[in-house]
N, C-alpha and C. Protein backbone atom coordinates (compact mmCIF):
# COMPACT_ATOMS: atom_id res chain seq x y z
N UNK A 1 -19.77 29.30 0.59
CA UNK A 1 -20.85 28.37 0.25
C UNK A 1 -20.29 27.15 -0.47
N UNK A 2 -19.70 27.16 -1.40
CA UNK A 2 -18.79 26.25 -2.24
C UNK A 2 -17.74 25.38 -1.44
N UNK A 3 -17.39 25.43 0.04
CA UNK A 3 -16.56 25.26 0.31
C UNK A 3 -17.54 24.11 1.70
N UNK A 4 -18.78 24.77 2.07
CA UNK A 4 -19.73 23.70 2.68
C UNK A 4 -20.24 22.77 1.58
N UNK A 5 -20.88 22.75 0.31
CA UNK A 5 -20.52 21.91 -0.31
C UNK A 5 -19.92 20.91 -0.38
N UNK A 6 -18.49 20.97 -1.26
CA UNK A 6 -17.52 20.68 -0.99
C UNK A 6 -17.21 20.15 0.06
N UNK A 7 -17.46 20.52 1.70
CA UNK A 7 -17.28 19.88 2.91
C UNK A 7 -18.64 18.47 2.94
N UNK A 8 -19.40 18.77 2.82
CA UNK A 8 -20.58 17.75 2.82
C UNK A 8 -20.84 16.75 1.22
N UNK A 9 -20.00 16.86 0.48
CA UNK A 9 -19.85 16.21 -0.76
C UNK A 9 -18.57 14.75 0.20
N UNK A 10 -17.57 15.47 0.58
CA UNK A 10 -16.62 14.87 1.17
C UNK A 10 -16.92 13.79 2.34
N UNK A 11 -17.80 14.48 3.25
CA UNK A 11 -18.77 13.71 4.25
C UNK A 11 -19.23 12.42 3.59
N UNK A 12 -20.23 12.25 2.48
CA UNK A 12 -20.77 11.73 1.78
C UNK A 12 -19.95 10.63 1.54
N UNK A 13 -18.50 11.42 0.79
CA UNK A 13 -17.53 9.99 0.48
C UNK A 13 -17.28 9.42 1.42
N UNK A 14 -17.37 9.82 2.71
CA UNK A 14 -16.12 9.21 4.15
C UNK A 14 -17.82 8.76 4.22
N UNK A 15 -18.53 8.82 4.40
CA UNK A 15 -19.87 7.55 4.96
C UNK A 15 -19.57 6.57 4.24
N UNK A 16 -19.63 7.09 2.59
CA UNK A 16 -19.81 5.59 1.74
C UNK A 16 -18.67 4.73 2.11
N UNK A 17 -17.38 5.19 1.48
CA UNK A 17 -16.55 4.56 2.67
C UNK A 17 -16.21 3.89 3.99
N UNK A 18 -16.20 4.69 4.75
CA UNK A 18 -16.59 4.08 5.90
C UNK A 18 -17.77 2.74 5.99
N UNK A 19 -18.91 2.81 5.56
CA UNK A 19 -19.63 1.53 5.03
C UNK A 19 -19.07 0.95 4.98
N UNK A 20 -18.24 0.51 4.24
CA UNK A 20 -17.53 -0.60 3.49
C UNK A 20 -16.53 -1.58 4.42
N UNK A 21 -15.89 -1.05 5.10
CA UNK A 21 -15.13 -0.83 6.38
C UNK A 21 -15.96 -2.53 6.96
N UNK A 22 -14.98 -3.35 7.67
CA UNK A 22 -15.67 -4.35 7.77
C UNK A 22 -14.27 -4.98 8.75
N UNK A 23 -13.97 -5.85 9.90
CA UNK A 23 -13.27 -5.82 10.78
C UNK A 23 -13.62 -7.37 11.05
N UNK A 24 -12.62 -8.34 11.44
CA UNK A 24 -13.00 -9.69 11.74
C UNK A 24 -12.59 -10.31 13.11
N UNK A 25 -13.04 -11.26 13.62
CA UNK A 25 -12.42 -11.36 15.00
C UNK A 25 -12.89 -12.77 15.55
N UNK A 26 -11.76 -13.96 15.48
CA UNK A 26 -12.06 -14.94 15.75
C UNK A 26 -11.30 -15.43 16.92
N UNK A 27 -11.47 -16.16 17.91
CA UNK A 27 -10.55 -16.39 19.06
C UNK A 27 -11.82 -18.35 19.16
N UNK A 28 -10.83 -18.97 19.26
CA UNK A 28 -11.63 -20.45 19.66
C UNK A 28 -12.43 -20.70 18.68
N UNK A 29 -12.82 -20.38 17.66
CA UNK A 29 -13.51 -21.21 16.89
C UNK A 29 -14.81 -20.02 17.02
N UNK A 30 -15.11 -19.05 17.62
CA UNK A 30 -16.25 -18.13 17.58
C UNK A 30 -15.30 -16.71 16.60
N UNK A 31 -16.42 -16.81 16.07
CA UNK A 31 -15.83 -15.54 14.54
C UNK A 31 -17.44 -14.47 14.75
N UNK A 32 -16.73 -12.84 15.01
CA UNK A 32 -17.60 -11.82 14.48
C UNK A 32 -16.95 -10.95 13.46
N UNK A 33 -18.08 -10.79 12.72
CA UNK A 33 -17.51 -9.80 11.53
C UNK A 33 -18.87 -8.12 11.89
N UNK A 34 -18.11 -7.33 12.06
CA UNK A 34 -18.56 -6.03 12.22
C UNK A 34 -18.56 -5.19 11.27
N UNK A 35 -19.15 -4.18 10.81
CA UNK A 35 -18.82 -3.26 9.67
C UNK A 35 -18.83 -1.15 10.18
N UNK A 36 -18.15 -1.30 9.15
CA UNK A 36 -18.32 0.83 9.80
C UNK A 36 -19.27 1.38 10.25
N UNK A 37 -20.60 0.90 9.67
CA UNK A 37 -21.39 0.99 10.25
C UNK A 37 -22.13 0.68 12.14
N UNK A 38 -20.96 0.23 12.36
CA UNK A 38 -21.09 -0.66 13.72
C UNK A 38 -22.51 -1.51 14.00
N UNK A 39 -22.31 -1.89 13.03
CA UNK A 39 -23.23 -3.09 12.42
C UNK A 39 -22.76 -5.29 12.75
N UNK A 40 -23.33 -5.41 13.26
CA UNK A 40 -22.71 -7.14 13.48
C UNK A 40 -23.27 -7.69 12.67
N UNK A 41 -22.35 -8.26 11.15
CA UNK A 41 -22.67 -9.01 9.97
C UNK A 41 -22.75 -10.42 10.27
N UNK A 42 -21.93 -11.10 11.15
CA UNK A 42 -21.80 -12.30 11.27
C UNK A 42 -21.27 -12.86 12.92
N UNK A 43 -22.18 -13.59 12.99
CA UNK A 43 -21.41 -14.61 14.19
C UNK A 43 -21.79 -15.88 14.15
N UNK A 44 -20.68 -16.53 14.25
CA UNK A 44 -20.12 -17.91 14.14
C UNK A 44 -19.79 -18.83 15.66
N UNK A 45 -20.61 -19.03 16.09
CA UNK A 45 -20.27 -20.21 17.45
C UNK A 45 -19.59 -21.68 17.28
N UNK A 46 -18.78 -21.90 17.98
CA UNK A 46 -18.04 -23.16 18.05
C UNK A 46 -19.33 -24.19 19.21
N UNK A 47 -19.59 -24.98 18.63
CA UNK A 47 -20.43 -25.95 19.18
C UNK A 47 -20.05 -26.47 20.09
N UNK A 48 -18.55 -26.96 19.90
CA UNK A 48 -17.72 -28.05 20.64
C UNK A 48 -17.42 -27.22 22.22
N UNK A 49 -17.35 -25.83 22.55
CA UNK A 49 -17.57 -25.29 23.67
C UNK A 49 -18.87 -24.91 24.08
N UNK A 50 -18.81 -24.74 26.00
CA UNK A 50 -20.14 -25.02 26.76
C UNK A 50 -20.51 -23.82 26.52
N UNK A 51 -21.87 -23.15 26.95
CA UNK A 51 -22.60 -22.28 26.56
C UNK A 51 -21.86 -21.44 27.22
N UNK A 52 -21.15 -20.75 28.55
CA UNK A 52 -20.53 -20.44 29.03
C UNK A 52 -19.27 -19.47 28.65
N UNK A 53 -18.28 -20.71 27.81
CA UNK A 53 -17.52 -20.51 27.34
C UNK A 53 -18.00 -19.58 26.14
N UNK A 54 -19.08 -19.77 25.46
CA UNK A 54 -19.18 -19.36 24.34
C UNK A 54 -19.56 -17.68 24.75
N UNK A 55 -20.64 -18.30 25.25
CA UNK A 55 -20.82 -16.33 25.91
C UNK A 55 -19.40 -15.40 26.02
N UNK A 56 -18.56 -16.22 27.18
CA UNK A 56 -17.74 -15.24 27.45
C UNK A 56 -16.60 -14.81 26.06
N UNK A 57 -16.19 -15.44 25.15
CA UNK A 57 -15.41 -15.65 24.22
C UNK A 57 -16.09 -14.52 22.80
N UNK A 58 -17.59 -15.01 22.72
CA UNK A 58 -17.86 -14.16 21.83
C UNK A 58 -18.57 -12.51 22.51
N UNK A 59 -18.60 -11.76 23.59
CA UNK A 59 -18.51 -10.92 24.31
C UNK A 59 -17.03 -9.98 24.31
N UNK A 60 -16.19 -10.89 24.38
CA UNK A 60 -14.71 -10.42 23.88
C UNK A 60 -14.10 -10.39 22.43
N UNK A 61 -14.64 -11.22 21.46
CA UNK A 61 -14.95 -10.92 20.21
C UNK A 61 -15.30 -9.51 19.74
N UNK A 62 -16.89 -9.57 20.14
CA UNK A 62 -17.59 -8.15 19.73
C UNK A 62 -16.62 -7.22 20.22
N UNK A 63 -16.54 -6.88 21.42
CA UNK A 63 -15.25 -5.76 22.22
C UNK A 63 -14.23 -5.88 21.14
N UNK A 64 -13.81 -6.47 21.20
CA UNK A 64 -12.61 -6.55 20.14
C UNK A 64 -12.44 -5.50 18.78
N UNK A 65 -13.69 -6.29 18.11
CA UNK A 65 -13.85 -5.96 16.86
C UNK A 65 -14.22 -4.73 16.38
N UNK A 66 -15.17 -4.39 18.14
CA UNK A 66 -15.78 -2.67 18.19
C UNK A 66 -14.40 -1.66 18.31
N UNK A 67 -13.56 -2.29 18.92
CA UNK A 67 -11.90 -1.57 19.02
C UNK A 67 -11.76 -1.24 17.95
N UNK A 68 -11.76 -2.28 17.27
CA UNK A 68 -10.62 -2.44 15.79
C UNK A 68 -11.60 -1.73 14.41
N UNK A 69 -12.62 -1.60 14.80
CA UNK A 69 -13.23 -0.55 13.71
C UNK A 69 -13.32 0.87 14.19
N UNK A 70 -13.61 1.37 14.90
CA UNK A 70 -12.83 2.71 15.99
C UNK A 70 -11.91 2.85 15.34
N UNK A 71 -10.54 2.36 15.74
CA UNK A 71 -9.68 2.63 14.89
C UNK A 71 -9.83 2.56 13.39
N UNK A 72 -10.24 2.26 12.74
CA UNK A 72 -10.04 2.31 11.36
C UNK A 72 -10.89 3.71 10.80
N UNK A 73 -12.14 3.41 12.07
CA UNK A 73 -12.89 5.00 11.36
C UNK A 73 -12.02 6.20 11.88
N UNK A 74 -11.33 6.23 13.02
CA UNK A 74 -11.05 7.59 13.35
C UNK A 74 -9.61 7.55 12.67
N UNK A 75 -8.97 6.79 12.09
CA UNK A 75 -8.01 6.77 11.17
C UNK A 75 -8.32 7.77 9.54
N UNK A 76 -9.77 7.10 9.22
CA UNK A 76 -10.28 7.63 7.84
C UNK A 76 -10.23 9.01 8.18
N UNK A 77 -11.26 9.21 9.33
CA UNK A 77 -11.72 10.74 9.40
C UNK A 77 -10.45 11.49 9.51
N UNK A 78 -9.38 11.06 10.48
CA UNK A 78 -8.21 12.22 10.67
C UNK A 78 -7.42 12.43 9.25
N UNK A 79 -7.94 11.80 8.25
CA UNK A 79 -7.12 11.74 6.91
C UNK A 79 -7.53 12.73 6.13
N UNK A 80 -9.32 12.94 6.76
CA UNK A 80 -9.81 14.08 5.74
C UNK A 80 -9.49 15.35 6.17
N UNK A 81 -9.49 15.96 5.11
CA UNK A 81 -9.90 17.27 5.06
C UNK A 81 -10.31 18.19 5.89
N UNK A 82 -9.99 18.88 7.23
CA UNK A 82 -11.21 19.75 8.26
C UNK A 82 -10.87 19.04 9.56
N UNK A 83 -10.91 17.41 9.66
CA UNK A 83 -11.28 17.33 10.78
C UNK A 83 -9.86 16.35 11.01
N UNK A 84 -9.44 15.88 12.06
CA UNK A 84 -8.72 15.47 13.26
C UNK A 84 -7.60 16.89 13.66
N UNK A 85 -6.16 16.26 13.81
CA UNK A 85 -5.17 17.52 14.16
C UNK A 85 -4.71 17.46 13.29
């Protein structure tokens, strides 16, 4: 019993954590900022490109950034306690 606890006390920390977790990704002048939550905090469009451009640029942004927090969460989790190999 102490030891599910203990397992779900730990959970608790790796959410709050993980929260915090926040990933950036600018290519041309278009910037997204994502969080652990897989949450989109920010996007930033470059004016000076056609609507076009912008679509396709910030589409590869998001992809990006969804990569690069993936990695950071399944980095945290394999660190804890119980779970990865």
């Amino acid at each position: 019993m102490f030891d599910k606890l203990k397992q779900l006390k730990e959970l608790k920390e790796l959410r709050d954590s993980l929260s915090q977790e926040k990933e950036e990704v600018e290519k041309e002048g278009i910037k997204v900022i994502i969080n652990g939550k897989m949450e989109i905090e920010n996007i930033q469009l470059n004016p000076d490109l056609d609507k076009e451009e912008q679509e396709t640029i910030l589409k590869e942004c998001i992809n990006e950034a969804i990569k690069k927090i993936q990695m950071v969460l399944a980095s945290k989790m394999s660190q804890m306690s119980g779970f990865g190999a």
